[in-house]
Structure formats: C-alpha cells, structure tokens
Protein backbone atom coordinates (compact mmCIF):
# COMPACT_ATOMS: atom_id res chain seq x y z
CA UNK A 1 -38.23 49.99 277.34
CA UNK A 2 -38.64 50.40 280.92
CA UNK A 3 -39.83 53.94 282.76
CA UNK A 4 -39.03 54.37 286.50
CA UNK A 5 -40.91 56.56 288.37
CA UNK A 6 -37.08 58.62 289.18
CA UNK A 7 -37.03 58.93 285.32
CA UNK A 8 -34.50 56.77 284.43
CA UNK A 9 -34.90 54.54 281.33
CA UNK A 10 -33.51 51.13 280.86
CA UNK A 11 -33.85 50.08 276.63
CA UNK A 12 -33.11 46.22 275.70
CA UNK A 13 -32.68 44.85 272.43
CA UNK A 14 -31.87 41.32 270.80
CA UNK A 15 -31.29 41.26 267.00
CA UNK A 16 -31.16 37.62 265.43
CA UNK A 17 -30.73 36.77 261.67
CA UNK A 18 -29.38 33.55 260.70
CA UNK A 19 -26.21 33.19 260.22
CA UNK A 20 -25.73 37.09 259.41
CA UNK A 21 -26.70 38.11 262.87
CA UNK A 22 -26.52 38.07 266.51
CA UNK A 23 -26.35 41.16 268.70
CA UNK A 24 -27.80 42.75 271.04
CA UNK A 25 -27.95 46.54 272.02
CA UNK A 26 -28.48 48.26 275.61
CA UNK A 27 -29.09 51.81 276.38
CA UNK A 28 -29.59 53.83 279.77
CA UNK A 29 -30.63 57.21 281.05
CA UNK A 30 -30.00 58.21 284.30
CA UNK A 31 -31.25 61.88 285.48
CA UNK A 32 -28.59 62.89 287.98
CA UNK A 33 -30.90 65.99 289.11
CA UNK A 34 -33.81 68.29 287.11
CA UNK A 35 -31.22 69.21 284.68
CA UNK A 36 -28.67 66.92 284.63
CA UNK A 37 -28.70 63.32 282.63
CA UNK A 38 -26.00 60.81 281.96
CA UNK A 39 -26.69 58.40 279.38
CA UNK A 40 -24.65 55.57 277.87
CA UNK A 41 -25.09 52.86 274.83
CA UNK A 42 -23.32 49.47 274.67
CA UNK A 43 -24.30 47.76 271.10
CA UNK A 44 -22.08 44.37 271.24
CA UNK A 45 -22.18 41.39 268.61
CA UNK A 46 -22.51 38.17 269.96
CA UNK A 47 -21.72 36.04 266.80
CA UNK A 48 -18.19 38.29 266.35
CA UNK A 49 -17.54 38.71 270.31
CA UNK A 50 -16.80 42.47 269.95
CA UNK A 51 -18.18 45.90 270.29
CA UNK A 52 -20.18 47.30 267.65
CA UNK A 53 -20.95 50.85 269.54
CA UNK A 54 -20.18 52.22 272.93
CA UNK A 55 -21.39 55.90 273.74
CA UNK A 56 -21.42 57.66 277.19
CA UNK A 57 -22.48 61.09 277.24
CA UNK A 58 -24.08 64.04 279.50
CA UNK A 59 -26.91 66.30 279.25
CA UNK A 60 -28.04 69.41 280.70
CA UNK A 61 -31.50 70.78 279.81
CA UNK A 62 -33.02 73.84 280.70
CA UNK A 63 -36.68 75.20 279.99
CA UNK A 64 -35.06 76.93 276.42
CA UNK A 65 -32.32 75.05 275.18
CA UNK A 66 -30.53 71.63 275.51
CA UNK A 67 -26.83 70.61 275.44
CA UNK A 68 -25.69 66.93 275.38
CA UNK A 69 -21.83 65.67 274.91
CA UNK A 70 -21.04 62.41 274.18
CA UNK A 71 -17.98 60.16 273.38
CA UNK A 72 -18.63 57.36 271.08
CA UNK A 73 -15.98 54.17 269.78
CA UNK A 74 -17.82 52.56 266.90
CA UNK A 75 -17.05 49.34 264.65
CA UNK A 76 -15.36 51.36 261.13
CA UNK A 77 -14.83 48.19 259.84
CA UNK A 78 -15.25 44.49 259.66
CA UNK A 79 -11.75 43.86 260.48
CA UNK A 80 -12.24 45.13 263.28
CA UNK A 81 -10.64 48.72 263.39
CA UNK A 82 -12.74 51.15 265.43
CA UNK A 83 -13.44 55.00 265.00
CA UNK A 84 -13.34 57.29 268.57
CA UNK A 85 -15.93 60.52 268.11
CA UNK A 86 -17.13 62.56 270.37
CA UNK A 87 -21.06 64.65 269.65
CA UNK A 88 -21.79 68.23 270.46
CA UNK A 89 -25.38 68.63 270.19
CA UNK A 90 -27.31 71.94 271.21
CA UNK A 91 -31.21 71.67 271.17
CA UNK A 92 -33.07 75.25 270.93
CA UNK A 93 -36.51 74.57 272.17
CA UNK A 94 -39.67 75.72 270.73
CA UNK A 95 -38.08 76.46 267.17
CA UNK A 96 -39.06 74.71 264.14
CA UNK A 97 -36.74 72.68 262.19
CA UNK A 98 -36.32 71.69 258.11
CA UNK A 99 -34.70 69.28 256.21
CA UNK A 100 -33.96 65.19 256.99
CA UNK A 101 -33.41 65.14 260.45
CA UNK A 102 -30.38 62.92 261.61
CA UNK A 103 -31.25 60.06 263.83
CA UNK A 104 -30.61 60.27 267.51
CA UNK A 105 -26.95 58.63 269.01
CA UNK A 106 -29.54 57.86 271.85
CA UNK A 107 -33.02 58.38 273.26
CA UNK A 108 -34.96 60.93 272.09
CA UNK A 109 -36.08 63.03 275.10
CA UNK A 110 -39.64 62.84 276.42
CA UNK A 111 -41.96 65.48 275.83
C-alpha cells in the first residue's frame, strides 16, 4: 500500500496459483476535501480476461458518524453473468459493536 502525504492511498495486488489463478486487484482513495473521499476497486482476472469486481463509491465523514455509498458489478458466476449492487453504509463513531463483523467492500479507514 502506498500513503501520500494528501492522504490518498494507492493498494496493489497480484494473486498467482497455477493453473487456477491469475488476477490481480487495485484499489484507490482519494480525499476530495476534510470530509469528502471517493474511492474505487477494480479486481480483474488475467487468466479469464474479465472483471471479477468493480466498485466506485463516496464518503463523507464527520467527527460522529460516517456515510459511504457505493455501486459495485461483481462476477455471480463463472459463465460470466454479473450482479450490479449498490452499499449504504452508516458508521456511528465511538459506539461499540457485537457479533461477526462483515468485511470491508474497501479500505478500512485510518484511525
């Protein structure tokens, strides 16, 4: 992952397995202002030349709470038919949370 000192945050990944596979998965944050983030995702396989996952999405954060929309296509299956979503998320700050927690569609914000 790279930091810049404007906050934005550049992630890279290449995923190889022999002949099962080959893909490789890119994700951005860009803070538009103190509040204000876009982010995006591109997750493409190289072995089946096609999109796995793309997400764009925007954030605003204040000191309290936190509200990010995204839309997201995604791979449903491996013919090749694709799902279209899009993520409401609202983040209340400083309150504790229970159960399995659901992995993040992107970064996880810094503290």
């Amino acid at each position: 992952d790279y930091l810049s000192k404007g906050g934005s945050r550049l992630g890279v990944e290449y995923r190889y397995r022999r002949d099962r596979l080959d893909q490789f998965d890119v994700r951005y944050l860009w803070p538009i202002n103190e509040r204000w983030s876009l982010y995006s995702r591109i997750n493409y396989s190289l072995a089946d030349s096609e999109l796995q996952e793309g997400l764009i999405g925007l954030e605003y954060e204040s000191c309290c709470w936190a509200l990010r929309v995204a839309a997201r296509r995604y791979l449903k299956d491996r013919q090749g038919g694709t799902r279209d979503g899009l993520f409401v998320e609202l983040r209340l700050k400083g309150l504790g949370a229970f159960g399995r927690r659901s992995p993040p569609l992107f970064y996880t914000p810094a503290p």
